[in-house]
C-alpha atoms as a PDB file:
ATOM      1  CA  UNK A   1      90.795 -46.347  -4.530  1.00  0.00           C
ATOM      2  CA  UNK A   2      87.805 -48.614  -3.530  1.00  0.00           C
ATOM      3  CA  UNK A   3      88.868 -49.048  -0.226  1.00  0.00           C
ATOM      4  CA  UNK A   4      89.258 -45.216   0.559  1.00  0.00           C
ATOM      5  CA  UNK A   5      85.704 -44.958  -1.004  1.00  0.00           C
ATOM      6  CA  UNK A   6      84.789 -47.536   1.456  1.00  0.00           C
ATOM      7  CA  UNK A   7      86.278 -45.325   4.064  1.00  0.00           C
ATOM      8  CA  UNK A   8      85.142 -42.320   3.555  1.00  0.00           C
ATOM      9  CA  UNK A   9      81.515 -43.880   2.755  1.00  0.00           C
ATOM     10  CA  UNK A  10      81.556 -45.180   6.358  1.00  0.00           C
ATOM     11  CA  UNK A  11      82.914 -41.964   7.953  1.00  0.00           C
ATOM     12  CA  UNK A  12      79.645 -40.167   6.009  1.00  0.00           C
ATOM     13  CA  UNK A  13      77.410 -42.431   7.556  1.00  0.00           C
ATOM     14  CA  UNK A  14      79.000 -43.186  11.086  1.00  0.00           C
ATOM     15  CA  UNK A  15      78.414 -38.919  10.948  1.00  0.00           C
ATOM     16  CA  UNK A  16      75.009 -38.846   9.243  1.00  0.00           C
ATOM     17  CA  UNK A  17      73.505 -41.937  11.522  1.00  0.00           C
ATOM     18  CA  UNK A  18      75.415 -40.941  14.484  1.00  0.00           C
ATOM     19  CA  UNK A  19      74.697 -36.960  14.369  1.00  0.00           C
ATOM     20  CA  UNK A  20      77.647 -33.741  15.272  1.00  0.00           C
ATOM     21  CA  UNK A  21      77.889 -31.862  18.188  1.00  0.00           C
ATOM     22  CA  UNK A  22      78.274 -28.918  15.802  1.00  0.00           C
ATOM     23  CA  UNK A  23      75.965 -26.658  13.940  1.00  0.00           C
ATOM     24  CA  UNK A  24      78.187 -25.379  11.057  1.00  0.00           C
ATOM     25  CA  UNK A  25      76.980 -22.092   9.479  1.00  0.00           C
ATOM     26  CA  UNK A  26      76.852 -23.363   5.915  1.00  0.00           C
ATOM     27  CA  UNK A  27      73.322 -22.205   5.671  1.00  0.00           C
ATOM     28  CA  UNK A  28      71.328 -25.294   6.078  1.00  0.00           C
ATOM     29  CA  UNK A  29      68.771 -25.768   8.486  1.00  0.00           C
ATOM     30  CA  UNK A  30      68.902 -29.176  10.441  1.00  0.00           C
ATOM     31  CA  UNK A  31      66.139 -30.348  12.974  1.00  0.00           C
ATOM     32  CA  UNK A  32      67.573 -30.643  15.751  1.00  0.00           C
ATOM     33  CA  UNK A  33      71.714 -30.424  14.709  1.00  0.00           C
ATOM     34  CA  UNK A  34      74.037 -30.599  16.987  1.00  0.00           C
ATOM     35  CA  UNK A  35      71.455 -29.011  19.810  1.00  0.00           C
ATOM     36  CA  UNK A  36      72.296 -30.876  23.545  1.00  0.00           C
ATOM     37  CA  UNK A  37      69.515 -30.704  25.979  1.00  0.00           C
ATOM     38  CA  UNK A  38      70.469 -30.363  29.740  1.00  0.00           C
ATOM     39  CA  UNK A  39      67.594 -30.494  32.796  1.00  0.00           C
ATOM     40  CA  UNK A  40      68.140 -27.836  35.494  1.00  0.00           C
ATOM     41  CA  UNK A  41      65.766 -28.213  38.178  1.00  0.00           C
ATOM     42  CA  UNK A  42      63.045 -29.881  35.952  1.00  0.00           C
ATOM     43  CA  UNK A  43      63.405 -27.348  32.891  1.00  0.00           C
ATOM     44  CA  UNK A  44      64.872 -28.489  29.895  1.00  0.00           C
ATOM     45  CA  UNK A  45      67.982 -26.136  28.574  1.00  0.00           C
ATOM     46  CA  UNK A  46      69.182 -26.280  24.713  1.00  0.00           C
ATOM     47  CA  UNK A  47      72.601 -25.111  23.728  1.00  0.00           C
ATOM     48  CA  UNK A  48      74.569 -26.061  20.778  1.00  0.00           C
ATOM     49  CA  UNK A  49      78.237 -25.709  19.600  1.00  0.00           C
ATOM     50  CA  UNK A  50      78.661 -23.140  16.589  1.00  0.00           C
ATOM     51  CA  UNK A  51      80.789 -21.992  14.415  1.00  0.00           C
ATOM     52  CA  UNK A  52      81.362 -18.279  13.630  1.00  0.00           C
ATOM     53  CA  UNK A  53      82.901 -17.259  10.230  1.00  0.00           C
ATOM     54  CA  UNK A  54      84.064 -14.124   8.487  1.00  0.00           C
ATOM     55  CA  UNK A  55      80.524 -15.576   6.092  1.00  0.00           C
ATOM     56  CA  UNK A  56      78.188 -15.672   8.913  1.00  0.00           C
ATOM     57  CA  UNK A  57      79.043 -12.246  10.758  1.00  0.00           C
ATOM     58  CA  UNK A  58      77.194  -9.361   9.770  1.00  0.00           C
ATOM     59  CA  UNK A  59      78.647  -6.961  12.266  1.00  0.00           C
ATOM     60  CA  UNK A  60      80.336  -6.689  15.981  1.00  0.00           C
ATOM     61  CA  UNK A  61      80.203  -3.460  17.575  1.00  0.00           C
ATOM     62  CA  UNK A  62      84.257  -2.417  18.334  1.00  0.00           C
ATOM     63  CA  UNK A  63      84.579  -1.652  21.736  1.00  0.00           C
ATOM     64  CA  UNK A  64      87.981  -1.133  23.850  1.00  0.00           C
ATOM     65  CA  UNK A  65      88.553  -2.898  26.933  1.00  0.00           C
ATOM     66  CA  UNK A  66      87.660  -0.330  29.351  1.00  0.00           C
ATOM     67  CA  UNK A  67      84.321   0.097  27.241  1.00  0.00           C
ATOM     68  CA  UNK A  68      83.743  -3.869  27.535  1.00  0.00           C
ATOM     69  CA  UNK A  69      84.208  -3.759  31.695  1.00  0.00           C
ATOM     70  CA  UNK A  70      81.712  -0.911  31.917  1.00  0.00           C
ATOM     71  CA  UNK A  71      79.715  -2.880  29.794  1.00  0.00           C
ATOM     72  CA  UNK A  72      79.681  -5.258  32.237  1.00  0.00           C
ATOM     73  CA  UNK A  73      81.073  -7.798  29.771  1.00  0.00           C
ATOM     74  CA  UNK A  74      78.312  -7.193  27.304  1.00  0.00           C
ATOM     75  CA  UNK A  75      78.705  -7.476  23.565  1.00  0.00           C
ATOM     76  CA  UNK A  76      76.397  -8.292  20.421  1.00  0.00           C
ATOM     77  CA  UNK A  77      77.001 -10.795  17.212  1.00  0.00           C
ATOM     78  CA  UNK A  78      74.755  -9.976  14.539  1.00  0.00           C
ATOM     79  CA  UNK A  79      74.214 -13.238  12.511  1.00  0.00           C
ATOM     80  CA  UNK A  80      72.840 -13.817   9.147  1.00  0.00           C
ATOM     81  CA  UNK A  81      69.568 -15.522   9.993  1.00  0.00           C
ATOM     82  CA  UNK A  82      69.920 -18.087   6.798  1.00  0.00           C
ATOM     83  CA  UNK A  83      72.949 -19.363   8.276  1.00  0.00           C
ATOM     84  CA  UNK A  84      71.715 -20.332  11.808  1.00  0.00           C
ATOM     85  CA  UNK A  85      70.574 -23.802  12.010  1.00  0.00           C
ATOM     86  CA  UNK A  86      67.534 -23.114  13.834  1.00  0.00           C
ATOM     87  CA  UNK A  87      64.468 -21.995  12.186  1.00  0.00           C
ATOM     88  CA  UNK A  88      63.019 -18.677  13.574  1.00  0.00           C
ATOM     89  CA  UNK A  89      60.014 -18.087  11.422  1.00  0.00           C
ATOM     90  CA  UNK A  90      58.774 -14.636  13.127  1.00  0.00           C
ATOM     91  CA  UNK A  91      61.941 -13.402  13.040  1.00  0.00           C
ATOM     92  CA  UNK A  92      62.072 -10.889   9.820  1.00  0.00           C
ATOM     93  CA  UNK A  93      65.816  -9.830  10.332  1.00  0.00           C
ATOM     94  CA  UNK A  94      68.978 -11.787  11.096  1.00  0.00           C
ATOM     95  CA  UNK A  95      69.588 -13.064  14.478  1.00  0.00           C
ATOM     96  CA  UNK A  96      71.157 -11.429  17.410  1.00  0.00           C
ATOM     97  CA  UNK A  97      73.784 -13.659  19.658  1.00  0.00           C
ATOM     98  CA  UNK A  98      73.958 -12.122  22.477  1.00  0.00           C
ATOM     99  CA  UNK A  99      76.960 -12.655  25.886  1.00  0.00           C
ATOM    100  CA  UNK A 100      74.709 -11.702  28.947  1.00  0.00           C
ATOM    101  CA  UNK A 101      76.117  -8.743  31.563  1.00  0.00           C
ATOM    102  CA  UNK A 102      78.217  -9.816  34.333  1.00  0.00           C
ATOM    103  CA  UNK A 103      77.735  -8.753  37.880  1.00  0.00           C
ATOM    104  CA  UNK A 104      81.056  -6.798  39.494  1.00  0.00           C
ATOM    105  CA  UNK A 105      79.560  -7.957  42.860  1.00  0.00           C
ATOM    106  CA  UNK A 106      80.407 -11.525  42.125  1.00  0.00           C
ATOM    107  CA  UNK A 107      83.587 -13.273  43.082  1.00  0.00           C
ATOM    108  CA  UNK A 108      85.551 -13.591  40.070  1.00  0.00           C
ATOM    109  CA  UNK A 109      84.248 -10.944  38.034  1.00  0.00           C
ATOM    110  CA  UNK A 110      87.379  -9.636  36.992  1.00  0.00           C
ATOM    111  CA  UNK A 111      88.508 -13.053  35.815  1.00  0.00           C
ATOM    112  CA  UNK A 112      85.192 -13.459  33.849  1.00  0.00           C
ATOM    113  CA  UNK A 113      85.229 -10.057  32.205  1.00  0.00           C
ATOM    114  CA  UNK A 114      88.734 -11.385  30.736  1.00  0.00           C
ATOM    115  CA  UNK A 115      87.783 -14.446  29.415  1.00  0.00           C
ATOM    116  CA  UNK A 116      84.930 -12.919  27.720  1.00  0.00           C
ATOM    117  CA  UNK A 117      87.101 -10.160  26.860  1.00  0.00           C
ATOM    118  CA  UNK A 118      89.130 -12.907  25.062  1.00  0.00           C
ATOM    119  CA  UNK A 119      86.091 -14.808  23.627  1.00  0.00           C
ATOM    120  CA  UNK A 120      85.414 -11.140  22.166  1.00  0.00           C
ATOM    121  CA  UNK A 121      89.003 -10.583  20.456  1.00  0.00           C
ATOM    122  CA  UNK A 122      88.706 -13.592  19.562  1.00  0.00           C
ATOM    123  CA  UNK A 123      85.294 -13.168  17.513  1.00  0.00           C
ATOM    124  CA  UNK A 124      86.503  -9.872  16.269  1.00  0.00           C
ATOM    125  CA  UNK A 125      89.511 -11.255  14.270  1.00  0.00           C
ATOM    126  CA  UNK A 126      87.315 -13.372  12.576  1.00  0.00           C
ATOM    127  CA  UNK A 127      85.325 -10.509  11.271  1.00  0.00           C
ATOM    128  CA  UNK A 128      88.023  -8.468  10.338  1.00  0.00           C
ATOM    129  CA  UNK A 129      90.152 -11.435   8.956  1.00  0.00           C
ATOM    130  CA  UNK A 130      91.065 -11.405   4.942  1.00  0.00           C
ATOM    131  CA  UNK A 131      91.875 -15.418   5.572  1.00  0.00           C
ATOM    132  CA  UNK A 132      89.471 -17.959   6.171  1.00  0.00           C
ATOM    133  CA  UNK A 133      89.119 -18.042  10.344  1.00  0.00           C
ATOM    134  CA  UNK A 134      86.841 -19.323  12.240  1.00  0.00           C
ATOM    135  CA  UNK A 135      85.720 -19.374  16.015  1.00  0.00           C
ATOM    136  CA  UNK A 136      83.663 -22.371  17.690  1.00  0.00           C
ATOM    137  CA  UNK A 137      80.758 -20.887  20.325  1.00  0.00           C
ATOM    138  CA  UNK A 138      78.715 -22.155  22.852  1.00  0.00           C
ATOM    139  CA  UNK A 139      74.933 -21.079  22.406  1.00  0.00           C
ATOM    140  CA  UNK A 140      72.527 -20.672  24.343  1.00  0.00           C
ATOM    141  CA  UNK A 141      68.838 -21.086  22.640  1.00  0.00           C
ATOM    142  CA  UNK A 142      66.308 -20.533  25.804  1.00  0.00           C
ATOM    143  CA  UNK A 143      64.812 -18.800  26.669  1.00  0.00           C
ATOM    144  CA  UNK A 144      63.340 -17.565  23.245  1.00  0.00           C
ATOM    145  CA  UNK A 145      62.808 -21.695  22.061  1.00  0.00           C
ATOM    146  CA  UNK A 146      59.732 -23.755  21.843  1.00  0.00           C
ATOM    147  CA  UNK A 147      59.771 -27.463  20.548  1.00  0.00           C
ATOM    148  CA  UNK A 148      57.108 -27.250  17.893  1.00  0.00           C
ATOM    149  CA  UNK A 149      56.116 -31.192  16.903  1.00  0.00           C
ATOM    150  CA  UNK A 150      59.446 -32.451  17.832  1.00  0.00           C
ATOM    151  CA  UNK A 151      61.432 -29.166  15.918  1.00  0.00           C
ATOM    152  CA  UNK A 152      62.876 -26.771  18.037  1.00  0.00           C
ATOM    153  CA  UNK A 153      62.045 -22.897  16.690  1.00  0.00           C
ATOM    154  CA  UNK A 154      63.059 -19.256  17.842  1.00  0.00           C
ATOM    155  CA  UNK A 155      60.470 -17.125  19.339  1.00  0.00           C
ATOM    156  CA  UNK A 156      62.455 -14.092  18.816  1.00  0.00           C
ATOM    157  CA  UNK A 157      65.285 -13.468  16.581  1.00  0.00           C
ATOM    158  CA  UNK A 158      67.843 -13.718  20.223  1.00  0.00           C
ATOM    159  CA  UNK A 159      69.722 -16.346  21.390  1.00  0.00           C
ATOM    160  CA  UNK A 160      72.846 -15.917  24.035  1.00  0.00           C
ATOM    161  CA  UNK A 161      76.132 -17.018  24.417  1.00  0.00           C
ATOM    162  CA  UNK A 162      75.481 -20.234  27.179  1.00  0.00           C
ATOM    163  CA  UNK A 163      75.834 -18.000  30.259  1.00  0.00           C
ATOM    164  CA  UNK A 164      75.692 -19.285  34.196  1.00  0.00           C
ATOM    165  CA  UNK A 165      76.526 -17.704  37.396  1.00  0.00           C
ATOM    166  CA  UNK A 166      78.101 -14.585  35.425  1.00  0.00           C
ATOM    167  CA  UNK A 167      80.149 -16.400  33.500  1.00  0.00           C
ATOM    168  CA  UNK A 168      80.277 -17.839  30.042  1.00  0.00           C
ATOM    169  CA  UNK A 169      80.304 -21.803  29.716  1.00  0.00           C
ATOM    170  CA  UNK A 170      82.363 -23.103  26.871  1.00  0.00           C
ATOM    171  CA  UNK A 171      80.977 -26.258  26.331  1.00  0.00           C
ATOM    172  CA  UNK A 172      77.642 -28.351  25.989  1.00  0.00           C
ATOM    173  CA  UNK A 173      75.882 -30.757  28.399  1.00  0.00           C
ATOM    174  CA  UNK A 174      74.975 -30.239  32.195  1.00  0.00           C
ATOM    175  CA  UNK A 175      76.815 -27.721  34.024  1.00  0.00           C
ATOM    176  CA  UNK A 176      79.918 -29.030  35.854  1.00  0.00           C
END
């Protein structure tokens, strides 16, 4: 019994000393959790992994698949603002994720639409799931993100699924 107190005792602090690459929702604000900075021609970037839950959700407008190419791949995530782990102190409501429009001029659009058609379906089942199910993101935090004496804080109550040429990037760090 010691030694799997020993065990788990390291694990907590190899995690707590170490940091996460992901912001779980559990409603606790961390400075800084799990947020990965990446420089693009001199400006700094800030994304984060996060997890979306059937708790976290407030809503997800239903839209059909010919609906969601019109849309141009667009579609909103309301999120309960006490559950996002970065402070956004003029923001009076909850907090809006939202995936950016794709252009149908592009070369692949019709392969982007799907996978964020997918990403969508995806998201949906966990708001309409009776189990516990959850979805892991890729966020976005700039444009509406200052670093305020070494915290980073929302502007606006926005942030967007990490978006580049037209389509959505599924992971954090520089672009590949």
């Amino acid at each position: 019994m010691k030694c799997i107190f020993s065990v788990l005792n390291f694990v907590f602090l190899s995690l707590f000393i170490g940091g996460s690459s992901y912001a779980y929702a559990g409603g606790e604000r961390e400075e800084r959790f799990g947020v990965v900075t990446s420089v693009t021609n001199n400006k700094e970037y800030y994304h984060l992994e996060y997890v979306l839950t059937k708790e976290n959700i407030i809503s997800l407008e239903a839209l059909t698949n010919t609906q969601f190419k019109i849309n141009g791949g667009q579609f909103e995530v309301l999120i309960k603002k006490s559950m996002f782990p970065i402070d956004a102190p003029s923001c009076k409501s909850n907090i809006i994720l939202r995936m950016p429009w794709s252009n149908p001029g592009v070369t692949n659009y019709e392969l982007f639409i799907d996978e964020k058609y997918e990403i969508y379906n995806e998201i949906r089942r966990v708001y309409e799931a009776d189990e516990i199910y959850s979805i892991d993101v890729v966020i976005e935090l700039n444009p509406y993100v200052i670093l305020d004496s070494g915290d980073l804080k929302l502007t606006q109550c926005n942030v967007f699924f990490r978006h580049a040429n037209d389509r959505y990037i599924s992971y954090t760090g520089s672009l590949k």
